[in-house]
C-alpha atoms as a PDB file:
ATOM      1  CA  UNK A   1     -18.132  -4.960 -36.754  1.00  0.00           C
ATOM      2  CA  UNK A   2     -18.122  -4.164 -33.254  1.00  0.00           C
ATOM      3  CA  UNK A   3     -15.627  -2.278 -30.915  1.00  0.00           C
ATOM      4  CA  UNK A   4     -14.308  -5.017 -29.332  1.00  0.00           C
ATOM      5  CA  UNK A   5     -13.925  -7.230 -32.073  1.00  0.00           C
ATOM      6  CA  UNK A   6     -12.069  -4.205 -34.157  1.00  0.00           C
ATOM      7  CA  UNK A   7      -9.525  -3.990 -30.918  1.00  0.00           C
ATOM      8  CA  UNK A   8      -8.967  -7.580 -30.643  1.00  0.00           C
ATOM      9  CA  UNK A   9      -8.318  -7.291 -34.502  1.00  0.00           C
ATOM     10  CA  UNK A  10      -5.631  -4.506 -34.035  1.00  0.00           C
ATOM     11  CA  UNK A  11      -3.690  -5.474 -30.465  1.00  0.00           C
ATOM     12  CA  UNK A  12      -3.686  -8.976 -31.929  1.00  0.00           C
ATOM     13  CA  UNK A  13      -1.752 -11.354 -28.910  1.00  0.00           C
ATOM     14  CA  UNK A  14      -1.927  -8.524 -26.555  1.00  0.00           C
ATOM     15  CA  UNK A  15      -5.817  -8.654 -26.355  1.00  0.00           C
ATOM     16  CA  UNK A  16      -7.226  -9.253 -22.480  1.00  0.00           C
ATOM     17  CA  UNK A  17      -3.610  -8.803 -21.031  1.00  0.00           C
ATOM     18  CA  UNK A  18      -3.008  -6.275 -18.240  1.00  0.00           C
ATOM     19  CA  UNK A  19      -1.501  -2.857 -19.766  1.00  0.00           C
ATOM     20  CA  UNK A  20       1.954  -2.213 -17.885  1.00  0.00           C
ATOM     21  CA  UNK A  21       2.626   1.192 -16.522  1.00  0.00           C
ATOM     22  CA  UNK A  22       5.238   1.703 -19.052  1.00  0.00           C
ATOM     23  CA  UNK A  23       6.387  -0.633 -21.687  1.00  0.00           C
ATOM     24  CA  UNK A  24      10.263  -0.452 -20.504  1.00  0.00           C
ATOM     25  CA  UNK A  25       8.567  -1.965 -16.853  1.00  0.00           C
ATOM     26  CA  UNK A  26       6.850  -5.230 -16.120  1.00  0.00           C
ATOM     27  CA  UNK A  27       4.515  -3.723 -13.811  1.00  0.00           C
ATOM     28  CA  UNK A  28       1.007  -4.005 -13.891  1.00  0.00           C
ATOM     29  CA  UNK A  29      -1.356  -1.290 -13.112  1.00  0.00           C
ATOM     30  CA  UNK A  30      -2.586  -3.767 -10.416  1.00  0.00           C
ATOM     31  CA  UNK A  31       0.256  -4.479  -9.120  1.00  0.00           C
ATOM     32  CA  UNK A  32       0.929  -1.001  -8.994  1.00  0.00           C
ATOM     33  CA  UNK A  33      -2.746  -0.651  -6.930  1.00  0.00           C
ATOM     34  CA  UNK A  34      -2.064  -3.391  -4.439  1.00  0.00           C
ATOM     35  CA  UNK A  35       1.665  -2.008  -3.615  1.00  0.00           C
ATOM     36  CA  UNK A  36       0.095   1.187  -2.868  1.00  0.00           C
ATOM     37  CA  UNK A  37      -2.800  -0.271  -0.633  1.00  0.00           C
ATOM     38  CA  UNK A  38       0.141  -2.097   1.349  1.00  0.00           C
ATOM     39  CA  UNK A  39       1.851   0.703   1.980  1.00  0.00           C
ATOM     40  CA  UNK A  40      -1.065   2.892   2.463  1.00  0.00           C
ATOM     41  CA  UNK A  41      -1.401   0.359   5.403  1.00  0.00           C
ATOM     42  CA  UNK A  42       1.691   0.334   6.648  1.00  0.00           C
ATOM     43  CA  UNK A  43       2.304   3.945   7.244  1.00  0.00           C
ATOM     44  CA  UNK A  44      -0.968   4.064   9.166  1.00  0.00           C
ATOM     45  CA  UNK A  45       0.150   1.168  11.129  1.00  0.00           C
ATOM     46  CA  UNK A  46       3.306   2.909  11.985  1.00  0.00           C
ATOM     47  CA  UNK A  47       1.409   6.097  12.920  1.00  0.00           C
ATOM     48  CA  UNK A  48      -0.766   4.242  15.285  1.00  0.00           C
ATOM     49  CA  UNK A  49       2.142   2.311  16.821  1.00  0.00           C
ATOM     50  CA  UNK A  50       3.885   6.003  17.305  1.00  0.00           C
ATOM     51  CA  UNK A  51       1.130   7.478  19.234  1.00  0.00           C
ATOM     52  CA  UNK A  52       0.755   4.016  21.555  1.00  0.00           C
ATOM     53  CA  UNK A  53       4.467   4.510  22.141  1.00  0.00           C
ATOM     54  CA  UNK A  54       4.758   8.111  22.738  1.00  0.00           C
ATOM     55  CA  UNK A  55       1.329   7.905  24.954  1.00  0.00           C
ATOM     56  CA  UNK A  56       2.971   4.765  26.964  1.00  0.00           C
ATOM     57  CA  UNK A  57       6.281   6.539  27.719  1.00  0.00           C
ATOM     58  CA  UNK A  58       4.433   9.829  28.596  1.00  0.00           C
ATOM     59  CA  UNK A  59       2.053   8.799  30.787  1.00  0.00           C
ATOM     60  CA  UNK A  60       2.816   5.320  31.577  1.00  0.00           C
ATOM     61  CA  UNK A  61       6.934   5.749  31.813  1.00  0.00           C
ATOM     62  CA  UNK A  62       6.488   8.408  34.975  1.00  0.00           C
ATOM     63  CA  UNK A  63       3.557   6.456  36.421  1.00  0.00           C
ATOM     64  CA  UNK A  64       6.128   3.453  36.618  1.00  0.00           C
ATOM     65  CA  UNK A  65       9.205   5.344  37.657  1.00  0.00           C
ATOM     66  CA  UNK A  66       7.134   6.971  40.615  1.00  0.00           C
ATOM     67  CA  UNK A  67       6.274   3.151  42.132  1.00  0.00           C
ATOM     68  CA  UNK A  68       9.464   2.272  42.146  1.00  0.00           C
ATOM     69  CA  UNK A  69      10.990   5.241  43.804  1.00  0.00           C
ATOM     70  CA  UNK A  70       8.195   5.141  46.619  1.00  0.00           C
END
């Protein structure tokens, strides 16, 4: 008898499903992988939207306030 037809043997129903991260918590593990890619992305997307600000109001922000005062 093969390996995989001795562990569909033993986990019975529970063969081919997705393992949850713990048994108390109906999460997947890929669930658990895609919520961390989207919020890998996010906090890079906030970083990058940081340094646009901060470089528009430093360099930008005095460029604009000098035009209008001259």
């Amino acid at each position: 008898m093969g390996e995989a037809k001795r562990r569909k043997e033993a986990l019975g129903e529970e063969y081919g499903k997705e393992q949850k991260i713990a048994p108390w918590l109906p999460v997947t593990k890929t669930q658990t992988q895609k919520f961390m890619n989207w919020t890998t992305t996010g906090a890079w997307t906030g970083i990058i939207l940081l340094v646009v600000a901060w470089l528009v109001i430093r360099f930008v922000g005095p460029a604009a306030g000098w035009w209008a005062v001259n």
